[in-house]
PDB file of N, CA and C in Angstrom:
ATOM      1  N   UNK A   1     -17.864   7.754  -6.044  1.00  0.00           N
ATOM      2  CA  UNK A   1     -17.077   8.592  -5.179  1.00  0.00           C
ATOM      3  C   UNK A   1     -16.285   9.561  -6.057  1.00  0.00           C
ATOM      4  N   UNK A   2     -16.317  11.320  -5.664  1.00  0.00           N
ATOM      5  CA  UNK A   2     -15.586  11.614  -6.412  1.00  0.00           C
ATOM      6  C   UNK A   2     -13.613  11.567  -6.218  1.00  0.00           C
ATOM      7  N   UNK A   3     -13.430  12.180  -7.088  1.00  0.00           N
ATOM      8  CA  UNK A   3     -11.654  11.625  -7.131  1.00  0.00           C
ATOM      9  C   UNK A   3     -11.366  12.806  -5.483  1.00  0.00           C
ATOM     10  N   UNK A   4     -12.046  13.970  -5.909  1.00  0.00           N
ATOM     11  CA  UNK A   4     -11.352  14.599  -4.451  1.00  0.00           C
ATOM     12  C   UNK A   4     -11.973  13.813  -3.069  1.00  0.00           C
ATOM     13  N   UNK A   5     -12.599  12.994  -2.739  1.00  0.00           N
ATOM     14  CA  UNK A   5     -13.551  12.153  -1.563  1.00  0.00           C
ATOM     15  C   UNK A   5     -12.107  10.568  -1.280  1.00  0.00           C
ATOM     16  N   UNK A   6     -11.721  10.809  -2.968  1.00  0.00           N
ATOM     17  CA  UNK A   6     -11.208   9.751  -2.923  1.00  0.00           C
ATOM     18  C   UNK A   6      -9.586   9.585  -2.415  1.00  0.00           C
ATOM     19  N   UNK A   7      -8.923  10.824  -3.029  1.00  0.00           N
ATOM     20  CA  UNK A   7      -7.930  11.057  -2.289  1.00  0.00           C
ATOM     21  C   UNK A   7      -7.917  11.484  -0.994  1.00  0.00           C
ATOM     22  N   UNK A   8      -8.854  12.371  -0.426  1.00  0.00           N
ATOM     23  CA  UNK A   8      -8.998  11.942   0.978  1.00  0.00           C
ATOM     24  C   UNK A   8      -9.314  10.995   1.449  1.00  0.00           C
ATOM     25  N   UNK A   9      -9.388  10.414   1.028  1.00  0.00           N
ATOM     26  CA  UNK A   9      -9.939   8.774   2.116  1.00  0.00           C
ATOM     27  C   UNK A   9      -8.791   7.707   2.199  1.00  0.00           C
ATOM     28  N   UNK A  10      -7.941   8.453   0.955  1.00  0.00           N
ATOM     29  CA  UNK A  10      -6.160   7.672   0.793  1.00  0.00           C
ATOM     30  C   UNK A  10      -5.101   8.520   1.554  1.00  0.00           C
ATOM     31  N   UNK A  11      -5.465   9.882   1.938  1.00  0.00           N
ATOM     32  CA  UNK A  11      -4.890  10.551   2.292  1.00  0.00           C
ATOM     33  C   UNK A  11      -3.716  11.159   1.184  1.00  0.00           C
ATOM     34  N   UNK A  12      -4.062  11.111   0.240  1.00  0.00           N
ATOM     35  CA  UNK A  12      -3.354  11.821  -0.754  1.00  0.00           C
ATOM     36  C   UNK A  12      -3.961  13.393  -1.110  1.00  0.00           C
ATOM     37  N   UNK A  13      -3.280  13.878  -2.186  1.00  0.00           N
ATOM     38  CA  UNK A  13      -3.622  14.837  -3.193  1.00  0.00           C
ATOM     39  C   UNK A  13      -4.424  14.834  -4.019  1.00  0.00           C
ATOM     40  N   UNK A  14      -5.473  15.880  -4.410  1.00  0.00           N
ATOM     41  CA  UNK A  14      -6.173  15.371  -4.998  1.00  0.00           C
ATOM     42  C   UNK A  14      -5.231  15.858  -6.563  1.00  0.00           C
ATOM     43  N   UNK A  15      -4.333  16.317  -6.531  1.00  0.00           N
ATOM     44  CA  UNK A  15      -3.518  16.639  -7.770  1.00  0.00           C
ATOM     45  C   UNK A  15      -3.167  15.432  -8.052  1.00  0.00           C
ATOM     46  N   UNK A  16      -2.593  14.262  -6.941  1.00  0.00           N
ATOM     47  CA  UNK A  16      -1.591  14.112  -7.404  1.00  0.00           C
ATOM     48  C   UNK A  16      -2.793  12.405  -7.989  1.00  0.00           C
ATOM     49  N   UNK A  17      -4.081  12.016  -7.358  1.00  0.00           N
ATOM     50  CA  UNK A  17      -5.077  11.538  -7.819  1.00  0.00           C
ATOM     51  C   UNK A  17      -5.060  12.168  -9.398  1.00  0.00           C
ATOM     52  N   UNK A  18      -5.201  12.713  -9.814  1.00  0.00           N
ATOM     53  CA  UNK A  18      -5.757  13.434 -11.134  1.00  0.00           C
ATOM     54  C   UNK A  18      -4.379  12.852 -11.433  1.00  0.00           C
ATOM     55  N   UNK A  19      -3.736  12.881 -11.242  1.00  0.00           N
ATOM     56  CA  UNK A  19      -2.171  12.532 -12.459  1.00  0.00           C
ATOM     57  C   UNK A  19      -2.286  11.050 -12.221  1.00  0.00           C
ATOM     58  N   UNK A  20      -2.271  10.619 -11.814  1.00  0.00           N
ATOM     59  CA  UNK A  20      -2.465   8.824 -11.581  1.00  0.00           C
ATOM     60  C   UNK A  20      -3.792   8.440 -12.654  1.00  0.00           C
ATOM     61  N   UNK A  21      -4.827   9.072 -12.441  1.00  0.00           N
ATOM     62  CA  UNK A  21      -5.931   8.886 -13.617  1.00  0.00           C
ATOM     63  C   UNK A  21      -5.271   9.059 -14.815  1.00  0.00           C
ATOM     64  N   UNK A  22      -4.665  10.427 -14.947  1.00  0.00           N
ATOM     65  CA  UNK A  22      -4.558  10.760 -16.785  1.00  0.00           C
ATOM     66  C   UNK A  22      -3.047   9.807 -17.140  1.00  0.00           C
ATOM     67  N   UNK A  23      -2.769   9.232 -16.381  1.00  0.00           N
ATOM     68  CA  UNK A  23      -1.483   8.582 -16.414  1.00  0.00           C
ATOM     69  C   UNK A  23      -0.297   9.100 -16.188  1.00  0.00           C
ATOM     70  N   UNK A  24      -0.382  10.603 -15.927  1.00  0.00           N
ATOM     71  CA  UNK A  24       1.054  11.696 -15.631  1.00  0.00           C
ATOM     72  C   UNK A  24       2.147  10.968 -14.675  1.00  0.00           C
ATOM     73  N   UNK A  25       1.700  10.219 -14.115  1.00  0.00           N
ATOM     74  CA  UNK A  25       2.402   9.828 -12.755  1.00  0.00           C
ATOM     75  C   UNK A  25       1.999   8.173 -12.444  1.00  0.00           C
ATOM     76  N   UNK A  26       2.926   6.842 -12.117  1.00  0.00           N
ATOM     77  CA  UNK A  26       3.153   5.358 -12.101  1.00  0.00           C
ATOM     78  C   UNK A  26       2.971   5.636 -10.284  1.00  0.00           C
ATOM     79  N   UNK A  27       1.606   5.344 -10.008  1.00  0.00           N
ATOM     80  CA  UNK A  27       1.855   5.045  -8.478  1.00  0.00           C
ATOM     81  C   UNK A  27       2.523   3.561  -7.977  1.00  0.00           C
ATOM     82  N   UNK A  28       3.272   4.018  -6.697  1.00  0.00           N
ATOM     83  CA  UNK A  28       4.291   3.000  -6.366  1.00  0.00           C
ATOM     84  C   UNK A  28       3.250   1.730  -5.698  1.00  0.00           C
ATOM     85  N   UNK A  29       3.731   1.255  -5.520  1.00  0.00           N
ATOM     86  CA  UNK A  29       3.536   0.097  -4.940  1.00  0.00           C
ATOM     87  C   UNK A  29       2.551   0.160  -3.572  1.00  0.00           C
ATOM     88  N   UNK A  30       3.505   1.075  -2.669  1.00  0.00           N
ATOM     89  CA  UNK A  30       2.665   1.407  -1.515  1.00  0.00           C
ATOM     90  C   UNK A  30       1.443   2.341  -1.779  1.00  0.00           C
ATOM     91  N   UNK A  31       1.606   3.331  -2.828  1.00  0.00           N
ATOM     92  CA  UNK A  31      -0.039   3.740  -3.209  1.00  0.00           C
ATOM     93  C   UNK A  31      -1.284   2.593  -3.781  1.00  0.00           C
ATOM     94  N   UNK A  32      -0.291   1.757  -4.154  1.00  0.00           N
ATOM     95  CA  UNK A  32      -1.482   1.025  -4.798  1.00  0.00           C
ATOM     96  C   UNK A  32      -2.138   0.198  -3.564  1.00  0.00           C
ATOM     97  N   UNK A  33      -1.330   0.076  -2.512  1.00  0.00           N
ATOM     98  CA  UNK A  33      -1.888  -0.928  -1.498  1.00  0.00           C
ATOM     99  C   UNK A  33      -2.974   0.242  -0.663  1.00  0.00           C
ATOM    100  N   UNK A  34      -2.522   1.641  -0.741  1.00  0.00           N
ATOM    101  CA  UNK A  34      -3.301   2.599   0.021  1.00  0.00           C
ATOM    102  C   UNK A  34      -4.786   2.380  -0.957  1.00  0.00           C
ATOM    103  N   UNK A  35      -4.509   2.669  -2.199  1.00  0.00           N
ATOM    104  CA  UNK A  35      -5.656   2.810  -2.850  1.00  0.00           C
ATOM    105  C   UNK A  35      -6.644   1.206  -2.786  1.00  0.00           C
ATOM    106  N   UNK A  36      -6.312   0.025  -2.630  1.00  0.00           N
ATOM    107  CA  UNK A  36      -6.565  -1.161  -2.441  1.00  0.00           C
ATOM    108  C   UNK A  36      -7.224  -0.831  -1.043  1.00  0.00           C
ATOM    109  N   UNK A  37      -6.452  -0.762  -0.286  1.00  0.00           N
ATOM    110  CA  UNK A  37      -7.127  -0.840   1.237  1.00  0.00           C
ATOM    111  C   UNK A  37      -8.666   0.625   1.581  1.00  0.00           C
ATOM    112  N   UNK A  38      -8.258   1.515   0.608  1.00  0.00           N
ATOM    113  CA  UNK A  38      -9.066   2.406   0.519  1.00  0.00           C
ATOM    114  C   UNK A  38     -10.468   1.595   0.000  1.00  0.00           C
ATOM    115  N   UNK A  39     -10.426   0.675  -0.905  1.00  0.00           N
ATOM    116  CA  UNK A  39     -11.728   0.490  -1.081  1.00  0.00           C
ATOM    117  C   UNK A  39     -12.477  -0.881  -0.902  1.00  0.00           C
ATOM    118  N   UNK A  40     -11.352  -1.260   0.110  1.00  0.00           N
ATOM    119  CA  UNK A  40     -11.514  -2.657   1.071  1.00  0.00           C
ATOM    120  C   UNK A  40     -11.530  -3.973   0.016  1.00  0.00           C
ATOM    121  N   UNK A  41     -10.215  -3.810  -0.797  1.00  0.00           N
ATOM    122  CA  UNK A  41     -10.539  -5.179  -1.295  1.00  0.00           C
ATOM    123  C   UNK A  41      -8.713  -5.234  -1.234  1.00  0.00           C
ATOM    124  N   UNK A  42      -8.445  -6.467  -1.376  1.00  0.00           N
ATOM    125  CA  UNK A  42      -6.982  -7.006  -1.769  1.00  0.00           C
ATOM    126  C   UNK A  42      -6.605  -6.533  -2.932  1.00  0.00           C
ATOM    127  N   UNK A  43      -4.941  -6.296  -3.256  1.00  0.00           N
ATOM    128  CA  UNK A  43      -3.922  -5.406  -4.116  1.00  0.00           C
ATOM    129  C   UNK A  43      -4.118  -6.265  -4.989  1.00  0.00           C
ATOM    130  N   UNK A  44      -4.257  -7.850  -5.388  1.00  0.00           N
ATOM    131  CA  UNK A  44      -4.332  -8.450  -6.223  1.00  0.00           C
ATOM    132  C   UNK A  44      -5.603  -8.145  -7.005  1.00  0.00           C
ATOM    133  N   UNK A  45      -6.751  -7.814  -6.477  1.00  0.00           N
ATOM    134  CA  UNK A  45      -7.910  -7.601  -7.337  1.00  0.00           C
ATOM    135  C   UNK A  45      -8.098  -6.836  -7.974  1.00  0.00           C
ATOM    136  N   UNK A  46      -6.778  -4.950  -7.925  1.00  0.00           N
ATOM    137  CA  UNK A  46      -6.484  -4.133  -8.692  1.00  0.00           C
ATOM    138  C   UNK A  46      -5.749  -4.866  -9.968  1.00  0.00           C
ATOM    139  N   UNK A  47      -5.417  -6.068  -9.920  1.00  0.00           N
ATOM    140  CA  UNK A  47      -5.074  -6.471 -11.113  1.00  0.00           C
ATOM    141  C   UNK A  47      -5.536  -7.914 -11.590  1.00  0.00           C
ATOM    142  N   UNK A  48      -6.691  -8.156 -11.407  1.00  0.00           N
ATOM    143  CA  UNK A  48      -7.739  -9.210 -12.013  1.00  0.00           C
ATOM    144  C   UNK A  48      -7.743  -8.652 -12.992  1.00  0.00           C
ATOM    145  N   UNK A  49      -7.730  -9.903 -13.972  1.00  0.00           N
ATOM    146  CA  UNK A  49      -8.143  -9.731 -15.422  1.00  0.00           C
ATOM    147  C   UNK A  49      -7.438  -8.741 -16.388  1.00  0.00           C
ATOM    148  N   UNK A  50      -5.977  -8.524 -15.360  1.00  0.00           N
ATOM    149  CA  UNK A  50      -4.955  -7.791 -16.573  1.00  0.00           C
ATOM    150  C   UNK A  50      -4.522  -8.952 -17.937  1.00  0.00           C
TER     151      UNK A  50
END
């Protein structure tokens, strides 16, 4: 999926996607659950195997 498919489907930016990749920007908590639910798995599995 690309990053702009992807922030639409989170309903974000695709700017503000690109700064979350290069690290410019610490998404909060509630992005991470948007981005979690965006790709149908649980917030904990964004952090398996940290």
């Amino acid at each position: 999926m690309s990053q702009e498919a992807f922030a639409e489907k989170c309903g974000f930016a695709r700017t503000y996607m690109s700064r979350v990749e290069t690290g410019g920007v610490n998404p909060s908590l509630d992005a991470l659950q948007t981005f979690a639910t965006a790709l149908k798995m649980p917030l904990s599995e964004l952090f398996a195997g940290m």
